[in-house]
PDB file of N, CA and C in Angstrom:
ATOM      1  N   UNK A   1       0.836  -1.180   0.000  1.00  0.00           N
ATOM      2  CA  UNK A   1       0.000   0.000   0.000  1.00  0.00           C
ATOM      3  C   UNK A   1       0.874   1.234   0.000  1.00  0.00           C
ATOM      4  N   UNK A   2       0.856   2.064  -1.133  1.00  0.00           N
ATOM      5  CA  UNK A   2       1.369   3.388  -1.122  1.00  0.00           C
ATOM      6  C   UNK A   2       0.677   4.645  -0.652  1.00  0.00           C
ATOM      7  N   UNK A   3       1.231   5.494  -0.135  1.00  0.00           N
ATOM      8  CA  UNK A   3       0.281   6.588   0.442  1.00  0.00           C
ATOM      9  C   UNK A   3       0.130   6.769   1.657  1.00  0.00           C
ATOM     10  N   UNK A   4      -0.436   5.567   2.714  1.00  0.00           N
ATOM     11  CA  UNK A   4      -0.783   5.758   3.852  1.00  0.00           C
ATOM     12  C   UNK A   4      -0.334   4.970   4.776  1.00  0.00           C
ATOM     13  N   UNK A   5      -0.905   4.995   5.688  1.00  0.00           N
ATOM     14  CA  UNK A   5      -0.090   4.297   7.045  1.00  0.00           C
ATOM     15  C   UNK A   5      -1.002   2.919   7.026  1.00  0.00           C
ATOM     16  N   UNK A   6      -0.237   1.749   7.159  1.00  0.00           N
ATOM     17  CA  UNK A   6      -1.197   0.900   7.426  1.00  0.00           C
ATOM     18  C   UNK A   6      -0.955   0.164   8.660  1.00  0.00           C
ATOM     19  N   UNK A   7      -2.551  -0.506   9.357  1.00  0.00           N
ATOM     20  CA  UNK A   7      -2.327  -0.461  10.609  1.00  0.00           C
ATOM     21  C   UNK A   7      -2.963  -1.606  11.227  1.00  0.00           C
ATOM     22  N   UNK A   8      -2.143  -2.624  11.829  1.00  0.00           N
ATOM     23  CA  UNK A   8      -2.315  -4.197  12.074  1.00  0.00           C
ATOM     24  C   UNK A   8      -2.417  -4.097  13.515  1.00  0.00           C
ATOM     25  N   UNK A   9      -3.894  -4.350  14.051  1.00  0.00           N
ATOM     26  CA  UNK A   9      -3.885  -4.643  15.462  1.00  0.00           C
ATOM     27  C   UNK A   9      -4.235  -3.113  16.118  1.00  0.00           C
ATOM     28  N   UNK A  10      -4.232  -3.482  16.977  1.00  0.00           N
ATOM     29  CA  UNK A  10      -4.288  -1.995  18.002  1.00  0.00           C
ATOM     30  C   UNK A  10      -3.360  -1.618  19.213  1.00  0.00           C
ATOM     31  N   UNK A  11      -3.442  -0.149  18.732  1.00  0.00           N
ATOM     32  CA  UNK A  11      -2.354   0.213  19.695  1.00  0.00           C
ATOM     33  C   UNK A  11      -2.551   0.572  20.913  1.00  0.00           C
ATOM     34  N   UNK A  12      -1.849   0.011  22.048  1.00  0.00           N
ATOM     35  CA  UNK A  12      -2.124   0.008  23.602  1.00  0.00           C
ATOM     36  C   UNK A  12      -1.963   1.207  23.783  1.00  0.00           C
ATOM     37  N   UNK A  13      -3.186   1.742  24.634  1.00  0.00           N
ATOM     38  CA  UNK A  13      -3.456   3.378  25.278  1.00  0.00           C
ATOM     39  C   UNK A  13      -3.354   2.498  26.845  1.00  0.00           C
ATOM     40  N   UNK A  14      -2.614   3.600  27.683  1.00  0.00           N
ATOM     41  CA  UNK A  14      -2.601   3.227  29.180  1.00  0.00           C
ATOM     42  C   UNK A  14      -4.363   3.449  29.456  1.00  0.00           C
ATOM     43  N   UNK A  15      -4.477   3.152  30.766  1.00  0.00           N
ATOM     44  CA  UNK A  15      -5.882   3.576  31.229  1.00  0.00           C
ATOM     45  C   UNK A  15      -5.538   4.732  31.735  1.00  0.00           C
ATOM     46  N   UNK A  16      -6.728   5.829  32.104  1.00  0.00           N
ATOM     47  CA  UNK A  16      -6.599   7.045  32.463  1.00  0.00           C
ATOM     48  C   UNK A  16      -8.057   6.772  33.632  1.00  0.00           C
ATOM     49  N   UNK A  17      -7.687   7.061  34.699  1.00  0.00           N
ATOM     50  CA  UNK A  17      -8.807   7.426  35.654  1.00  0.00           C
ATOM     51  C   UNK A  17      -9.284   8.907  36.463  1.00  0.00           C
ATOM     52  N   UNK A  18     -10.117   8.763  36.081  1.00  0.00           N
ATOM     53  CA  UNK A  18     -10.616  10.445  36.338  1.00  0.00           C
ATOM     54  C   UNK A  18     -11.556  10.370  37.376  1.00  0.00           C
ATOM     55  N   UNK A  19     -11.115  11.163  38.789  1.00  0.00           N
ATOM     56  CA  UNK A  19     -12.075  11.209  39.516  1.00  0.00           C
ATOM     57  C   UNK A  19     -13.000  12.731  40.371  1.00  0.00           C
ATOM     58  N   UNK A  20     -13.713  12.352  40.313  1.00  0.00           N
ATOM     59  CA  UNK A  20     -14.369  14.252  40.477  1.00  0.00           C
ATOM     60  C   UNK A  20     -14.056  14.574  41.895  1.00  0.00           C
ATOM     61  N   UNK A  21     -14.514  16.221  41.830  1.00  0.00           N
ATOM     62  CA  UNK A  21     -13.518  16.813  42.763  1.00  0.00           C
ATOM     63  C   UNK A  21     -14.388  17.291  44.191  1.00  0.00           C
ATOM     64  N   UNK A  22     -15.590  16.797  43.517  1.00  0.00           N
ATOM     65  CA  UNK A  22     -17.220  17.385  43.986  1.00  0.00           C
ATOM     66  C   UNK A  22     -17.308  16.065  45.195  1.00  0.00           C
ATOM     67  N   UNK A  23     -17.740  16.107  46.308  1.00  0.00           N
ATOM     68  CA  UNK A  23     -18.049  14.727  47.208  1.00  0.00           C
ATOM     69  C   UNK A  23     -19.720  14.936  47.242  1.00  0.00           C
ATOM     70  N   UNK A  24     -20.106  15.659  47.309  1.00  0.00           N
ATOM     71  CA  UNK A  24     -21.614  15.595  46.880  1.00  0.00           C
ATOM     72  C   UNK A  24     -22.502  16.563  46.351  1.00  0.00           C
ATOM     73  N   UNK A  25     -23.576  16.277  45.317  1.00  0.00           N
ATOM     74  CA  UNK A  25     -24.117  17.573  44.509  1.00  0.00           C
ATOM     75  C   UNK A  25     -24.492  19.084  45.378  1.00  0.00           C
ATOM     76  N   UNK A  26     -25.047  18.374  46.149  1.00  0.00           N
ATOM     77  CA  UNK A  26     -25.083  20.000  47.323  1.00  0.00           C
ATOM     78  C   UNK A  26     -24.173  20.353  47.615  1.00  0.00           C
ATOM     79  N   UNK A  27     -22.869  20.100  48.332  1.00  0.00           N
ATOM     80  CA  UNK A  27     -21.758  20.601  48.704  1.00  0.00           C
ATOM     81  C   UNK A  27     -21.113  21.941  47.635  1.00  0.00           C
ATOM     82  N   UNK A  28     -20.977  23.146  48.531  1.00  0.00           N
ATOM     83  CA  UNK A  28     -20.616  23.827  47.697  1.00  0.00           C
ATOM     84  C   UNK A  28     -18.934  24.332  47.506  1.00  0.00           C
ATOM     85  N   UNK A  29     -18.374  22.997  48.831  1.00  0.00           N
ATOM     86  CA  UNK A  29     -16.465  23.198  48.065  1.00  0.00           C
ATOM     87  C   UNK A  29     -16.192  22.234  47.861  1.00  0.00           C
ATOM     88  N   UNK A  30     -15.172  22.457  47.253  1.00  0.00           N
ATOM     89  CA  UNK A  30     -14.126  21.789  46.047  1.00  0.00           C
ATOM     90  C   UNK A  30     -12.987  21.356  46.449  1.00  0.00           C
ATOM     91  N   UNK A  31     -12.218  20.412  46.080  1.00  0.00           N
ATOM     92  CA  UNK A  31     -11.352  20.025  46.807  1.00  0.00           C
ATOM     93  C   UNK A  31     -10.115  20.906  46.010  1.00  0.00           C
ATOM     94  N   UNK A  32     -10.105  21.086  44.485  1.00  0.00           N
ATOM     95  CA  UNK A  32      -9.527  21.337  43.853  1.00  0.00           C
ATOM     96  C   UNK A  32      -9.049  23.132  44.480  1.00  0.00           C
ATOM     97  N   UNK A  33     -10.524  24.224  44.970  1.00  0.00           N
ATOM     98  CA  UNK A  33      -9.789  25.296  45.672  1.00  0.00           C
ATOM     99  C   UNK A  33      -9.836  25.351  47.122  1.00  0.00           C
ATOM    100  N   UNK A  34     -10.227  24.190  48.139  1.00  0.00           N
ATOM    101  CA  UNK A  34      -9.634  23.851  49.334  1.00  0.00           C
ATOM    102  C   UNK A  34     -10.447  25.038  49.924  1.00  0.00           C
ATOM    103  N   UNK A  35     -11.440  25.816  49.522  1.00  0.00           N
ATOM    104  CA  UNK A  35     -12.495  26.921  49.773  1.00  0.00           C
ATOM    105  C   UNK A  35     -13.893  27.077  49.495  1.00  0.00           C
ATOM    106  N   UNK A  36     -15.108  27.903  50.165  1.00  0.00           N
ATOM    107  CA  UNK A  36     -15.953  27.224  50.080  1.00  0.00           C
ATOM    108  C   UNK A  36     -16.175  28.505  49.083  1.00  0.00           C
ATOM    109  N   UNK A  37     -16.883  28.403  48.149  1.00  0.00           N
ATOM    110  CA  UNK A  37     -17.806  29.720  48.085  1.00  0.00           C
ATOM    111  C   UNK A  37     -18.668  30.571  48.804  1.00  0.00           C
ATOM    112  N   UNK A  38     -18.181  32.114  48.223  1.00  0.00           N
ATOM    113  CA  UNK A  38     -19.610  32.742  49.111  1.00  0.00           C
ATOM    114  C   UNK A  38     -21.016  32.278  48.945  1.00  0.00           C
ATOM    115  N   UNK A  39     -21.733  33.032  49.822  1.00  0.00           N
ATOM    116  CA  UNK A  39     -23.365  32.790  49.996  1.00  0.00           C
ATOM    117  C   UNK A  39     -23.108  33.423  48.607  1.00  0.00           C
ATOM    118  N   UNK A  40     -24.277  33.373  48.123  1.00  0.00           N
ATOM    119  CA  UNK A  40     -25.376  34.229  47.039  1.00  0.00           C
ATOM    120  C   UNK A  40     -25.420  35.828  47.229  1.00  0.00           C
ATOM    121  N   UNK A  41     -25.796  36.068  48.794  1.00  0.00           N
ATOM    122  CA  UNK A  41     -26.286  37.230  49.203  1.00  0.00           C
ATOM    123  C   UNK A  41     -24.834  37.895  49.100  1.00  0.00           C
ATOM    124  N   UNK A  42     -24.111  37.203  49.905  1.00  0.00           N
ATOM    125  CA  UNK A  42     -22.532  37.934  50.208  1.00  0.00           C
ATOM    126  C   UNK A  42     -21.995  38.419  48.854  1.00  0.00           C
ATOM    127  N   UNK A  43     -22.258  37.424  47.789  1.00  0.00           N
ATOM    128  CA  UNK A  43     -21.509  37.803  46.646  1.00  0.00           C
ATOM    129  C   UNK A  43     -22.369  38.915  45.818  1.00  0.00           C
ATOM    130  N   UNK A  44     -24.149  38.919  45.775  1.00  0.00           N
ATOM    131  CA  UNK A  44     -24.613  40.138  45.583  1.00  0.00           C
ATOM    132  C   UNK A  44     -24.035  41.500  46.037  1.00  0.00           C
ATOM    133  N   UNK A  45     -23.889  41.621  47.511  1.00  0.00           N
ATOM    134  CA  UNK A  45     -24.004  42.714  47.827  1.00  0.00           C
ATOM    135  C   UNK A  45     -22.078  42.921  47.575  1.00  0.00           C
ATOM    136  N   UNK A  46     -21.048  42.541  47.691  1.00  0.00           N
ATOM    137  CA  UNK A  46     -19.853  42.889  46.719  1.00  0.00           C
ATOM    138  C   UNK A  46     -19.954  43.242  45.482  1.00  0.00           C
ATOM    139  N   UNK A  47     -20.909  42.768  44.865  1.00  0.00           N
ATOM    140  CA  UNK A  47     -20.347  42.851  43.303  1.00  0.00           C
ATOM    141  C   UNK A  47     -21.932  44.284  43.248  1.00  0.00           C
ATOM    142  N   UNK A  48     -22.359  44.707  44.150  1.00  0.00           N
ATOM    143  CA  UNK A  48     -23.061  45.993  44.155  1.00  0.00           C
ATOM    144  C   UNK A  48     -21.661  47.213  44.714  1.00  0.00           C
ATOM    145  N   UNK A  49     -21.549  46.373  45.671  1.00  0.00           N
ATOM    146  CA  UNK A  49     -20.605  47.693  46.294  1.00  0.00           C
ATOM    147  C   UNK A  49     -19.351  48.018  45.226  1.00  0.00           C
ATOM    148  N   UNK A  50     -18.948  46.896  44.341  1.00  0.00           N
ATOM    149  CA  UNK A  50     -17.708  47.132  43.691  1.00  0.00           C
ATOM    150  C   UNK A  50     -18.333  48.072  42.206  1.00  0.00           C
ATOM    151  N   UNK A  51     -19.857  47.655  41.968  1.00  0.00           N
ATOM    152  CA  UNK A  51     -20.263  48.748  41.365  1.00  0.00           C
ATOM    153  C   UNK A  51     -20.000  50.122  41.360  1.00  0.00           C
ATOM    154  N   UNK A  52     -20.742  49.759  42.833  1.00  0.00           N
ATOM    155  CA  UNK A  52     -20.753  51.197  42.993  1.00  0.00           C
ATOM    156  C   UNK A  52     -19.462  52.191  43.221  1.00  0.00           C
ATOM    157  N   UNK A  53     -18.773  51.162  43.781  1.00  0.00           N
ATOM    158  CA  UNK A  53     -16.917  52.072  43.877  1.00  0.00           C
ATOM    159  C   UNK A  53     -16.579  52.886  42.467  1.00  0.00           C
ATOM    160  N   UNK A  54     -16.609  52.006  41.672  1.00  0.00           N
ATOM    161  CA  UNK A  54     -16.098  52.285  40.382  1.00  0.00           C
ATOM    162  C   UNK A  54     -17.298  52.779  39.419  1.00  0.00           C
ATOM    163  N   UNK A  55     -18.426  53.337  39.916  1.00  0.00           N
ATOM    164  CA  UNK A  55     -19.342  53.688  38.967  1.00  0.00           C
ATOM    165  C   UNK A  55     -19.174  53.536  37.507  1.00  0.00           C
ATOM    166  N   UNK A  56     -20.039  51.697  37.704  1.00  0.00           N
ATOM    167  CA  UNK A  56     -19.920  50.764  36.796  1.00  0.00           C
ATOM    168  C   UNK A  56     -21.405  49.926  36.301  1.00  0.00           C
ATOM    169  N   UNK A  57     -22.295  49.186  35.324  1.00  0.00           N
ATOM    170  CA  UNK A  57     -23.320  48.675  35.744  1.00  0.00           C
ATOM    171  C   UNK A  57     -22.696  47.433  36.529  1.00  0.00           C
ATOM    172  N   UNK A  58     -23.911  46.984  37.419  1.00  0.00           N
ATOM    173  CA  UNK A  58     -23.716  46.002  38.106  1.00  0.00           C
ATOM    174  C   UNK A  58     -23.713  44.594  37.101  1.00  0.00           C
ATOM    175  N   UNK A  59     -24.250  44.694  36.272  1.00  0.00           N
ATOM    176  CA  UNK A  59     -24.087  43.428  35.163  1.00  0.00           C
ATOM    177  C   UNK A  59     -22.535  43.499  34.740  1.00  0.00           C
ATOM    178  N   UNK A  60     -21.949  44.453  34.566  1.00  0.00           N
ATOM    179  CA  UNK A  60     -20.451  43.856  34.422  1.00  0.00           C
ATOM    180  C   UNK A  60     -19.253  43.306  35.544  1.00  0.00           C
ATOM    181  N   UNK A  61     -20.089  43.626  36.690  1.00  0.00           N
ATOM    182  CA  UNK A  61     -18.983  42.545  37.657  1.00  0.00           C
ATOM    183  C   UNK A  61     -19.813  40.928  37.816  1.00  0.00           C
ATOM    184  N   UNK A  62     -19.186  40.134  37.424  1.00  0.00           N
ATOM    185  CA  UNK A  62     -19.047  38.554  37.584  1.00  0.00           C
ATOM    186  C   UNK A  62     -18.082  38.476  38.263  1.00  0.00           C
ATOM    187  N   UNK A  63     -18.949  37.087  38.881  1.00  0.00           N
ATOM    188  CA  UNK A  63     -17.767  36.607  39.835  1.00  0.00           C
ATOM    189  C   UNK A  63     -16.137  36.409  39.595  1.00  0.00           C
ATOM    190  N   UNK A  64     -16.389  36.000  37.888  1.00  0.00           N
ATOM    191  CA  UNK A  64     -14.764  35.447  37.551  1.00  0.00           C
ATOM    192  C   UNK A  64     -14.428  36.759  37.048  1.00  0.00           C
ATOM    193  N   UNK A  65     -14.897  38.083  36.801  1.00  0.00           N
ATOM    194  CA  UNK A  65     -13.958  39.350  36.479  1.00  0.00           C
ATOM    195  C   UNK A  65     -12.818  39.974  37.688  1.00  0.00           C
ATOM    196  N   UNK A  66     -11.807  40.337  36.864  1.00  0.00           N
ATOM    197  CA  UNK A  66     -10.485  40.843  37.731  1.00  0.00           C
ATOM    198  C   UNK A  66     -11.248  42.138  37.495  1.00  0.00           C
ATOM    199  N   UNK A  67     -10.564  42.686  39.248  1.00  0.00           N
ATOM    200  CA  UNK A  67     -10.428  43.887  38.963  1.00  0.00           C
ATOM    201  C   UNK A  67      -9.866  44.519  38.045  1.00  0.00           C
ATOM    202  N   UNK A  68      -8.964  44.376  37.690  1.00  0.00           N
ATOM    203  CA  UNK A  68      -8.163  45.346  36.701  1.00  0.00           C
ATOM    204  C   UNK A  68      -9.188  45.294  34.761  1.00  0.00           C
ATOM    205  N   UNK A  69     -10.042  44.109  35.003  1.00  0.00           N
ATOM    206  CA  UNK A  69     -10.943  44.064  33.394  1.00  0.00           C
ATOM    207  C   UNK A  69     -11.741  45.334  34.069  1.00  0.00           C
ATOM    208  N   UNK A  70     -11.970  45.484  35.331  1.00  0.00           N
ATOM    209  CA  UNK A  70     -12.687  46.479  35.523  1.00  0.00           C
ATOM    210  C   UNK A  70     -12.668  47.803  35.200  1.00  0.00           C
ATOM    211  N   UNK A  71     -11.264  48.091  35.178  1.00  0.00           N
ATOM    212  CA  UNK A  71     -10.743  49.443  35.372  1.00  0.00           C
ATOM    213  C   UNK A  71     -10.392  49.467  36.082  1.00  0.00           C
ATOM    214  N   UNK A  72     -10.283  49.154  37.405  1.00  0.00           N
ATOM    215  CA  UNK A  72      -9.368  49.454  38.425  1.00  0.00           C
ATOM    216  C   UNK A  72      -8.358  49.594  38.919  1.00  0.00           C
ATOM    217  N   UNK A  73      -7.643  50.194  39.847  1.00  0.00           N
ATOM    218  CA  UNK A  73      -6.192  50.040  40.151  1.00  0.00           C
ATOM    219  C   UNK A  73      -6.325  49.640  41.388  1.00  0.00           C
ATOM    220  N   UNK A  74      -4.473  49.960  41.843  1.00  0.00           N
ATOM    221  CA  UNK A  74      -4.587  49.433  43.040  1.00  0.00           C
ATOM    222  C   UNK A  74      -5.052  50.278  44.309  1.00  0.00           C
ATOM    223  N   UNK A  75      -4.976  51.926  43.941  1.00  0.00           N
ATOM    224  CA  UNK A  75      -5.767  52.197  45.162  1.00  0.00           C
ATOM    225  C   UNK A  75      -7.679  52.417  44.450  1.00  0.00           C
ATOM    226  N   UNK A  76      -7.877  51.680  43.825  1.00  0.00           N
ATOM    227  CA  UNK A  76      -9.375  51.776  43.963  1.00  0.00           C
ATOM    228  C   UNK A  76      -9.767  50.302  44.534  1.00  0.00           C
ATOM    229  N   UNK A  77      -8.573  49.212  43.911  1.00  0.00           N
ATOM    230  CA  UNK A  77      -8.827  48.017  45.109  1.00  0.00           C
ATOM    231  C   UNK A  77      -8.855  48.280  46.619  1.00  0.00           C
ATOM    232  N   UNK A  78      -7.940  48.836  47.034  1.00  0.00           N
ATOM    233  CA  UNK A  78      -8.080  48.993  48.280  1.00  0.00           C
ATOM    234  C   UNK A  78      -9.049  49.998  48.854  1.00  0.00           C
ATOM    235  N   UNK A  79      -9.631  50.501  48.025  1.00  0.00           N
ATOM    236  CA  UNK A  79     -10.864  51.453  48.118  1.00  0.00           C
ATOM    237  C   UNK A  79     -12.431  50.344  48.294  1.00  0.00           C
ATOM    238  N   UNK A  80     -12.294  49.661  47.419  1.00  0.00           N
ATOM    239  CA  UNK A  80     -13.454  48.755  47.686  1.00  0.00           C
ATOM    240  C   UNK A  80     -13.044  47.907  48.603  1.00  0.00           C
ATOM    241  N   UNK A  81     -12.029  47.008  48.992  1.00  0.00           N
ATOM    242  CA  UNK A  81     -12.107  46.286  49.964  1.00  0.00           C
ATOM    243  C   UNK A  81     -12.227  47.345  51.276  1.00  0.00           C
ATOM    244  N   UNK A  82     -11.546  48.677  51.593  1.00  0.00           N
ATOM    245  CA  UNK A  82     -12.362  49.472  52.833  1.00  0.00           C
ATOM    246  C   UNK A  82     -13.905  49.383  52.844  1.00  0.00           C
ATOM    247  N   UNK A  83     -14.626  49.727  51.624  1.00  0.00           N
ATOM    248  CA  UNK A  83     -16.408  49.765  51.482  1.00  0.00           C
ATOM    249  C   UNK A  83     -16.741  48.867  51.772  1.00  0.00           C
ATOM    250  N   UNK A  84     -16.040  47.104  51.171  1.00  0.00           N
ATOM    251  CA  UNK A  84     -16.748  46.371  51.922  1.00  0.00           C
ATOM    252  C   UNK A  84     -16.424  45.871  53.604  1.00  0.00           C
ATOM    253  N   UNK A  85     -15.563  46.090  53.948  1.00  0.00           N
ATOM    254  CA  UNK A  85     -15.440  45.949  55.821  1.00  0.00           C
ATOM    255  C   UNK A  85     -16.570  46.924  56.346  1.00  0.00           C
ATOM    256  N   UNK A  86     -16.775  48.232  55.359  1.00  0.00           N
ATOM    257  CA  UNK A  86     -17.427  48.920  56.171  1.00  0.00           C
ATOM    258  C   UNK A  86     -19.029  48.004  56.108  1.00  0.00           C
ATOM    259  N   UNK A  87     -19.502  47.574  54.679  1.00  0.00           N
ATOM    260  CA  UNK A  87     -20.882  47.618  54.356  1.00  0.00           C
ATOM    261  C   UNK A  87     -20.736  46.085  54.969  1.00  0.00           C
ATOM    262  N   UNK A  88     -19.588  45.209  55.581  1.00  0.00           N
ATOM    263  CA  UNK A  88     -20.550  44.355  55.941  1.00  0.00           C
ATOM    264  C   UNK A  88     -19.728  44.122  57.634  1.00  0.00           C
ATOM    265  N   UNK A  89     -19.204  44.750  57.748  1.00  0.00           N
ATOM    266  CA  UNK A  89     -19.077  45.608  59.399  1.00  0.00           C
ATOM    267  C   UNK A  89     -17.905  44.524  60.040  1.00  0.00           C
ATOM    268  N   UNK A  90     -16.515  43.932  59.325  1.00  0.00           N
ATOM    269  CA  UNK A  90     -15.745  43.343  59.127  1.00  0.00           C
ATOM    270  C   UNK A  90     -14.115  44.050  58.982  1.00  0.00           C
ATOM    271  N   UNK A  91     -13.343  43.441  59.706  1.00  0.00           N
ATOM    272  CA  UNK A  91     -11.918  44.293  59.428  1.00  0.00           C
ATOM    273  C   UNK A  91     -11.475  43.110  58.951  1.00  0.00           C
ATOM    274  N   UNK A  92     -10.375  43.246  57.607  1.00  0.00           N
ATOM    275  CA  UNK A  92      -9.859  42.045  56.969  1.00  0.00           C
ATOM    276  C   UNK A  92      -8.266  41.974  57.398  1.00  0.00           C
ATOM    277  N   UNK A  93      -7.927  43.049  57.681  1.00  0.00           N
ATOM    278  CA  UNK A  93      -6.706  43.311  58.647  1.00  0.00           C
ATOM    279  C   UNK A  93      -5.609  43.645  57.392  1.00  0.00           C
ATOM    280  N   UNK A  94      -4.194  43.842  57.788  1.00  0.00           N
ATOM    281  CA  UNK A  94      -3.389  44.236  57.183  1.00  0.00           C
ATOM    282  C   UNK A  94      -2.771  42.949  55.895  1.00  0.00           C
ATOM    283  N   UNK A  95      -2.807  43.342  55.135  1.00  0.00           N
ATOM    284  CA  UNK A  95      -2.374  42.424  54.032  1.00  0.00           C
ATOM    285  C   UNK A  95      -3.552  41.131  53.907  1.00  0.00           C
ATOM    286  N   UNK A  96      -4.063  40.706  54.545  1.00  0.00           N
ATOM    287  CA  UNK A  96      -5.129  39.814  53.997  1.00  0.00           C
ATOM    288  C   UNK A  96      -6.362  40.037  52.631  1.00  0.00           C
ATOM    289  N   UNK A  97      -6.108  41.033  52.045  1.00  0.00           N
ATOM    290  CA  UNK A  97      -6.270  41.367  50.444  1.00  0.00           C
ATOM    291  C   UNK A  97      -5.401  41.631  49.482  1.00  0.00           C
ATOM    292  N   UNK A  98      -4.162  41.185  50.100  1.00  0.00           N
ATOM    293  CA  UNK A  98      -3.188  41.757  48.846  1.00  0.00           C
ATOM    294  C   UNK A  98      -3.613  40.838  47.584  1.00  0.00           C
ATOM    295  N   UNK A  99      -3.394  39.391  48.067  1.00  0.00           N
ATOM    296  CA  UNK A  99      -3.575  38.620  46.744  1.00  0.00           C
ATOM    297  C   UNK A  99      -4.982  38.543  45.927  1.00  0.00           C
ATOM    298  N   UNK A 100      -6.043  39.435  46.600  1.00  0.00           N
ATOM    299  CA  UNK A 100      -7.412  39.339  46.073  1.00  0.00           C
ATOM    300  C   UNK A 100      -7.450  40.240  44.582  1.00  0.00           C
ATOM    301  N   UNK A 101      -7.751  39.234  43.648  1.00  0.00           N
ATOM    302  CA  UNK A 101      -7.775  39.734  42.071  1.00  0.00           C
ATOM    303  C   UNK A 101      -9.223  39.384  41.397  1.00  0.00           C
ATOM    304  N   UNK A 102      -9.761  38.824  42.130  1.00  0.00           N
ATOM    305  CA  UNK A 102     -11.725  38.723  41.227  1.00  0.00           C
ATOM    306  C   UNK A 102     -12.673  39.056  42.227  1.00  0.00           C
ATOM    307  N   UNK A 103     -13.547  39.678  41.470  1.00  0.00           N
ATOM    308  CA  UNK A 103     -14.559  39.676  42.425  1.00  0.00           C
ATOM    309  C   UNK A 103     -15.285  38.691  43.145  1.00  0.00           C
ATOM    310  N   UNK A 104     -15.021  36.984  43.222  1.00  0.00           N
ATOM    311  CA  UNK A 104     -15.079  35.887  43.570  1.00  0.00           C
ATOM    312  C   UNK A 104     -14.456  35.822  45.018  1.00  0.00           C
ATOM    313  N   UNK A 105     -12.991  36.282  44.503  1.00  0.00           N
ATOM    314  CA  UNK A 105     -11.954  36.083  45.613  1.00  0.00           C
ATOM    315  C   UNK A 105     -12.342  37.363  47.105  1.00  0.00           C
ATOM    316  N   UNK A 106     -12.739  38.240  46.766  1.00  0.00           N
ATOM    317  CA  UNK A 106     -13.216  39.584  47.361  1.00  0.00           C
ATOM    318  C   UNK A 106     -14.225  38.698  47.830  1.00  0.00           C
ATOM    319  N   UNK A 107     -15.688  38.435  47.658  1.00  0.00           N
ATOM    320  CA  UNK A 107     -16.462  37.796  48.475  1.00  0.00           C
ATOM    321  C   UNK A 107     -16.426  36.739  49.252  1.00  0.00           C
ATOM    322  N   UNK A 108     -15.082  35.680  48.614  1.00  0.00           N
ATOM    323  CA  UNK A 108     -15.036  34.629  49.829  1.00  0.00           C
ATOM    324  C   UNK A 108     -14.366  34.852  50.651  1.00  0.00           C
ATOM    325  N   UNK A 109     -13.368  36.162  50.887  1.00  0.00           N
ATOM    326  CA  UNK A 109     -12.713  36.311  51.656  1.00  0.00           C
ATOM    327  C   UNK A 109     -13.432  36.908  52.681  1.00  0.00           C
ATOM    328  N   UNK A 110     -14.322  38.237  52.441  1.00  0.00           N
ATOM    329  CA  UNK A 110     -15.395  38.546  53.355  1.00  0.00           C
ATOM    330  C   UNK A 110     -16.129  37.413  54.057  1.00  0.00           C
ATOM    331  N   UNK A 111     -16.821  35.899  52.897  1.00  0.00           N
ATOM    332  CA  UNK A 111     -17.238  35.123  54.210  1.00  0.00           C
ATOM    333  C   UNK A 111     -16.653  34.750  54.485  1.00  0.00           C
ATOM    334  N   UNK A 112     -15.436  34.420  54.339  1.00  0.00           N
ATOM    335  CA  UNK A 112     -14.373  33.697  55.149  1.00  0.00           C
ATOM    336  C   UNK A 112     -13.968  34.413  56.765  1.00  0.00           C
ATOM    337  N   UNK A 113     -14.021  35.771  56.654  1.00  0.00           N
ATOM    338  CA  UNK A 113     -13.737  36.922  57.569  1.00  0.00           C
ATOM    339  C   UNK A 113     -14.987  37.357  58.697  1.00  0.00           C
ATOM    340  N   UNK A 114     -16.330  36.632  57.892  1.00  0.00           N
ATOM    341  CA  UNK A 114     -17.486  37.071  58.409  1.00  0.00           C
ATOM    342  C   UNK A 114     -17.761  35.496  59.488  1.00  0.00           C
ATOM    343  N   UNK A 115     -17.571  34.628  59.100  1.00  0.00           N
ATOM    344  CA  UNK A 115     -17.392  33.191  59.464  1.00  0.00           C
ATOM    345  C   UNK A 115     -16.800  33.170  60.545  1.00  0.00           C
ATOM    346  N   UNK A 116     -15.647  33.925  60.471  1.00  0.00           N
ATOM    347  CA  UNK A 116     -13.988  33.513  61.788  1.00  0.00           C
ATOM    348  C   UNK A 116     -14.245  34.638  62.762  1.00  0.00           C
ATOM    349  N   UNK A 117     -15.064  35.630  62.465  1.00  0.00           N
ATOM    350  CA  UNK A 117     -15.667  36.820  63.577  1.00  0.00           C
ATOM    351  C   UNK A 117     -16.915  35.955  64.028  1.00  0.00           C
ATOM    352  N   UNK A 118     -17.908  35.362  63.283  1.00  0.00           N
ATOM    353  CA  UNK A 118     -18.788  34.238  64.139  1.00  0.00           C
ATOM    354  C   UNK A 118     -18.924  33.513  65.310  1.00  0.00           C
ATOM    355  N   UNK A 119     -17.813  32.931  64.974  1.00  0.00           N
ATOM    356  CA  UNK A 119     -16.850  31.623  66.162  1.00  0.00           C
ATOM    357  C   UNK A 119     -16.461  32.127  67.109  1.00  0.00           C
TER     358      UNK A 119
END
């Protein structure tokens, strides 16, 4: 046979096992970010306040947008993370927002902060 490959038998693929990261459909963390998500409410009222920081519509902050798709810098980040300690009556303390870059990460850190003032 000229032209093409010809092909006798089959070729051994290893097995691949894939196992999910989810332990049950309600559960809302992941093993994969070792974090839970915010409430619903918590992440509403951030992605209002980060609106409103940056007089923005509220339909363009999603959870997975960076600040910076926003427009933002770094002192308007640290401008909204002050609004939200204030609007949800929380101190996140010194450097515990440096690494916060989505508006995702901004709300779980608040419940994370709102949670550990709970206890």
């Amino acid at each position: 046979m000229q032209g093409g490959p010809t092909f006798v038998g089959l070729k051994h693929v290893p097995k691949f096992h894939f196992s999910s990261s989810v332990s049950s459909t309600s559960s809302r963390c992941f093993k994969a970010t070792i974090t839970c998500s915010a409430e619903a409410e918590t992440l509403k009222v951030v992605q209002d306040t980060i609106a409103k920081q940056l007089s923005i519509e509220v339909t363009t902050v999603a959870p997975e947008t960076k600040f910076a798709d926003l427009g933002a810098d770094s002192l308007d980040t640290v401008e909204i993370m002050m609004a939200l300690e204030e609007q949800f009556s929380v101190s996140i303390g010194e450097g515990g927002a440096e690494n916060i870059q989505t508006v995702q990460e901004a709300a779980d850190l608040i419940e994370k902060v709102k949670n550990a003032a709970a206890t």
